[in-house]
Protein backbone atom coordinates (compact mmCIF):
# COMPACT_ATOMS: atom_id res chain seq x y z
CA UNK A 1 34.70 10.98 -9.82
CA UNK A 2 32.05 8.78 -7.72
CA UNK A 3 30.57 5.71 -10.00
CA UNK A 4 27.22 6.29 -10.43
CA UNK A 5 25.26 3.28 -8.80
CA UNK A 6 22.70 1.35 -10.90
CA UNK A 7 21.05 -2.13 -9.69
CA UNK A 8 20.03 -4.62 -11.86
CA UNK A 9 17.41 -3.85 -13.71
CA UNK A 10 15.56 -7.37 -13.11
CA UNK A 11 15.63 -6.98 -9.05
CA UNK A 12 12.45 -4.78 -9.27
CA UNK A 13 10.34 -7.16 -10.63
CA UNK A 14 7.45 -8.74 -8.64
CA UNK A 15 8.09 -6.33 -5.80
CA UNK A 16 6.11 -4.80 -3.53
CA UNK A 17 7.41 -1.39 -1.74
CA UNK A 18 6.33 1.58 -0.14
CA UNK A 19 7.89 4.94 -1.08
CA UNK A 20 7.40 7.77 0.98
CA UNK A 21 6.47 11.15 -0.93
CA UNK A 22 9.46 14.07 -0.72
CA UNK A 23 10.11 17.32 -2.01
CA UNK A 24 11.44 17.72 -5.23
CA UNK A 25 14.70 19.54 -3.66
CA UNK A 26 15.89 16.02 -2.85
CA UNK A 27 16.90 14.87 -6.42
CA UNK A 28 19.08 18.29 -7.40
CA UNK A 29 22.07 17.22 -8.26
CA UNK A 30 21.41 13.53 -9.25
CA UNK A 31 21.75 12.15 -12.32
CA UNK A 32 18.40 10.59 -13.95
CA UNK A 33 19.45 6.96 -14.76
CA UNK A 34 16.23 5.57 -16.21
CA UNK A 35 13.17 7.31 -18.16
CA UNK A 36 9.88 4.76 -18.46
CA UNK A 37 7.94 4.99 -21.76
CA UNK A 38 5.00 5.91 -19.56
CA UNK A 39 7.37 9.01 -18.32
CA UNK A 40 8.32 7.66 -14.64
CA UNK A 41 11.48 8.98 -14.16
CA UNK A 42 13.95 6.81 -11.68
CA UNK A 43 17.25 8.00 -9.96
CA UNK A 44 19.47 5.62 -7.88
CA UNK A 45 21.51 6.23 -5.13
CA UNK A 46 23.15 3.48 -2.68
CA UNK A 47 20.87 3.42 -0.23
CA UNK A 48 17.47 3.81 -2.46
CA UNK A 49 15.36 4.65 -5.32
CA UNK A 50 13.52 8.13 -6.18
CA UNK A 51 10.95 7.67 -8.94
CA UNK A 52 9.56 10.66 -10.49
CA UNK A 53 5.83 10.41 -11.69
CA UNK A 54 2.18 10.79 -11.99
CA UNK A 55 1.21 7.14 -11.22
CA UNK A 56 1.77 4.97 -8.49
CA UNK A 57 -0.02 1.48 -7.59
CA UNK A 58 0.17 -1.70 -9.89
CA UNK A 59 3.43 -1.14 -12.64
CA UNK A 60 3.71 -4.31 -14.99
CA UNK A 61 4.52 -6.55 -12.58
CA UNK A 62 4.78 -5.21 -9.59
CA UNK A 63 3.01 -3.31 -6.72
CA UNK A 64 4.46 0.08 -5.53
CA UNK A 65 2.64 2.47 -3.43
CA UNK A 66 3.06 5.90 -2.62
CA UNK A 67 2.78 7.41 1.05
CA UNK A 68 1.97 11.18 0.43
CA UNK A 69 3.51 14.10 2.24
CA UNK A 70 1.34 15.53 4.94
CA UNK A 71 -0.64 17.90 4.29
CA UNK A 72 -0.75 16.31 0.56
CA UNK A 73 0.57 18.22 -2.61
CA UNK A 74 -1.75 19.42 -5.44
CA UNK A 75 1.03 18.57 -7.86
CA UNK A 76 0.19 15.52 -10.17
CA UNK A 77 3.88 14.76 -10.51
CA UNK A 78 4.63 13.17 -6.94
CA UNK A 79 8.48 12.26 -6.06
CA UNK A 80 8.94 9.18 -3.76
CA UNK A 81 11.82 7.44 -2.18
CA UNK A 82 12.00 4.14 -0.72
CA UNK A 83 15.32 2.67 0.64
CA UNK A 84 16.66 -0.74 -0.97
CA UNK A 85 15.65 -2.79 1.87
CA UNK A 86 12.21 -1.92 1.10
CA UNK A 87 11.51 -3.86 -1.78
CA UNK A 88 9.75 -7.38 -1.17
CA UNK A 89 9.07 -9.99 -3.14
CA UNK A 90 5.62 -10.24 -4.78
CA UNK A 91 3.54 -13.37 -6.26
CA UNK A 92 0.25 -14.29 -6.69
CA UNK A 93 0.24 -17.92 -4.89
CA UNK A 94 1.75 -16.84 -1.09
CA UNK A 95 0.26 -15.38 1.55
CA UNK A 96 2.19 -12.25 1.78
CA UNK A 97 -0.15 -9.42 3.29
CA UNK A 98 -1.69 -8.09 5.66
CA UNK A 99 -4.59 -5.77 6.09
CA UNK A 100 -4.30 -2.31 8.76
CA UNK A 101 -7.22 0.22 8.92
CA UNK A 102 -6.65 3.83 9.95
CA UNK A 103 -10.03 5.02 11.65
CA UNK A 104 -8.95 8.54 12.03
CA UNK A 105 -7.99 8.81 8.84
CA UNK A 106 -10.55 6.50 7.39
CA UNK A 107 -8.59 4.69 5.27
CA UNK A 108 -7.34 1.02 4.58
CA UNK A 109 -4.32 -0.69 3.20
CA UNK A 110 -1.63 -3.40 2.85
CA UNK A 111 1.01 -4.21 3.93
CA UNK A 112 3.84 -6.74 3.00
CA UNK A 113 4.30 -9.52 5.80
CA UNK A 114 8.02 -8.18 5.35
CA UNK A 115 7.57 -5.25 6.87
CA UNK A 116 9.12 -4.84 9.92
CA UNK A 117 6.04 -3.19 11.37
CA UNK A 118 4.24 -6.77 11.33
CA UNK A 119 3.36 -8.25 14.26
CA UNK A 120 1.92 -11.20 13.35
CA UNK A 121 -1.70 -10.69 14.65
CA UNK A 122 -3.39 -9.78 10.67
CA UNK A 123 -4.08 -12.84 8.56
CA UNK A 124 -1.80 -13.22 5.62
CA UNK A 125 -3.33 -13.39 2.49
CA UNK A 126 -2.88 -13.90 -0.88
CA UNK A 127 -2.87 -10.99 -3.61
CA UNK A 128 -6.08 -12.36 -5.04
CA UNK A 129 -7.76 -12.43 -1.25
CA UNK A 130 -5.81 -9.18 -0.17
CA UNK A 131 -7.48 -7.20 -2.80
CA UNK A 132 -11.29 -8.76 -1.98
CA UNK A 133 -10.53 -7.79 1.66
CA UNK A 134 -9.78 -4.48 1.36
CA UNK A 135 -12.71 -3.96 -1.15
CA UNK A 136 -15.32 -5.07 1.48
CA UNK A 137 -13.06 -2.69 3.72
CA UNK A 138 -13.32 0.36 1.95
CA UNK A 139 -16.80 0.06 1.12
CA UNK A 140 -17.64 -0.41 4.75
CA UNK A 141 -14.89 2.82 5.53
CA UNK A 142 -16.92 4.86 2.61
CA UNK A 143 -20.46 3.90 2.55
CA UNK A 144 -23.21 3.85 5.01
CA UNK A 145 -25.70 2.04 3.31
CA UNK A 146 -25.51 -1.62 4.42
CA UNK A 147 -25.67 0.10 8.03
CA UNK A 148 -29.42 -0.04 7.79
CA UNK A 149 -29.74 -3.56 8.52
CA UNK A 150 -28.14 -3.40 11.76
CA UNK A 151 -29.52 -2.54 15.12
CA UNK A 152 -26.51 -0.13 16.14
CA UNK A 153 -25.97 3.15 18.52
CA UNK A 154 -22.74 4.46 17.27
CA UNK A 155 -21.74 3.78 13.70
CA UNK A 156 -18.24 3.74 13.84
CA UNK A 157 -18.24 1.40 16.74
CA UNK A 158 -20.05 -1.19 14.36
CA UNK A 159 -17.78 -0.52 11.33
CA UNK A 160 -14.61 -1.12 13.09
CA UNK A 161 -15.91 -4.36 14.69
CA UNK A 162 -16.56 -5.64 11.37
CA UNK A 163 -13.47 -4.35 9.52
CA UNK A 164 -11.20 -5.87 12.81
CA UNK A 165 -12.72 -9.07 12.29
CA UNK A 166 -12.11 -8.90 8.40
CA UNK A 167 -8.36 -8.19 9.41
CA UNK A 168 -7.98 -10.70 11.69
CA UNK A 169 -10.00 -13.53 10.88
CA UNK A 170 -10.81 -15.76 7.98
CA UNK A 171 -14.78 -15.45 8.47
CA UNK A 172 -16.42 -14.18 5.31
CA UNK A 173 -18.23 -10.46 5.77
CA UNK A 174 -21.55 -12.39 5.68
CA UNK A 175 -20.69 -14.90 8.66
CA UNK A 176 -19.24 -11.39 10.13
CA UNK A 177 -22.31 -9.61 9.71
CA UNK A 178 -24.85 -12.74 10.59
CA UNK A 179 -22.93 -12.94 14.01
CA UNK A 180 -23.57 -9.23 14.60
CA UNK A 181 -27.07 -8.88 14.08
C-alpha cells in the first residue's frame, strides 16, 4: 500500500497561489486528508493540492485564488488544484506583485512576481499598494462615470491608457489623469 502524502501543515502559511478550477471527477478515489472548520475540504497528492469549497480569496493568512473553468460552473462548491511549486511566499512589507489587465475579458488581477509568467515590465508592489491599484483598476474596467471629464473618441482606448500606466508606472491615477486631459 502507497503512503498517503501529507506536507507540513505550516508550509501554507503566508502563501499566495493560483489554483485552477477542475471537475469534480478528479478527486475519486483520493483520500480527504484535511476538513477546515469553515468546510474547505483539502486532498494531497505529490505533485499538488485539491481544495474543495465555496470560498476562495484571502484564508487567515494567506491569499489563494481560484481560476474558474471556462465556460464557468453554476455550482457554489468549486474544486481547484494547484501544483506544489505554485505556492509563494506572501508578506505585507515586499514588493511581491504585479498588476495584468484582460481587456477582452474586462477584468484585472495579480500576480505573484514568482510566477514564471513575469516579465519584469509591471511594477512590484506591496500587498497594501497591490490592492489600491487594482481598486482604481476595476473601477475604471466597471464604471464609466469619471469618463465625463475627458475629451475622448473611443472609450476603451482611454481606459486602457490609464490602467497601462497604473500597471507600469508609479504615477498616482490623478498625475495619470492630469497628463491626459
Amino acid at each position: 500500500m502507497e503512503k498517503i502524502f501529507r506536507p507540513n501543515p505550516n508550509s501554507f502559511k503566508n502563501t499566495f497561489c493560483v489554483f485552477h478550477e477542475e471537475s469534480l471527477d478528479s478527486i475519486k478515489g483520493l483520500e480527504l486528508q484535511y476538513d477546515s472548520k469553515s468546510g474547505s475540504k483539502y486532498y494531497y497528492t505529490k505533485v499538488g493540492m485539491y481544495r474543495l469549497s465555496n470560498h476562495w480569496g484571502r484564508l487567515a493568512n494567506s491569499k489563494w485564488r481560484l481560476e474558474p473553468l471556462e465556460p464557468e460552473t453554476d455550482s457554489k462548491i468549486k474544486l481547484g488544484f494547484a501544483p506544489w511549486t505554485n505556492f509563494y511566499p506572501d508578506n505585507v512589507v515586499e514588493e511581491l506583485y504585479y498588476l495584468e489587465a484582460n481587456y477582452i475579458k474586462n477584468t484585472a488581477n495579480y500576480q505573484h512576481k514568482n510566477n514564471p509568467k513575469y516579465d519584469n515590465k509591471a511594477i512590484l508592489r506591496t500587498s497594501f499598494e497591490t490592492s489600491k491599484r487594482i481598486k482604481q483598476i476595476r473601477n475604471l474596467l466597471n464604471l464609466t462615470s469619471w469618463a465625463k471629464y475627458f475629451d475622448y473618441d473611443d472609450l476603451d482606448v482611454l481606459r486602457q491608457q490609464i490602467i497601462n500606466e497604473l500597471i507600469f508606472t508609479n504615477k498616482t491615477l490623478e498625475e495619470i489623469k492630469r497628463e491626459i486631459v
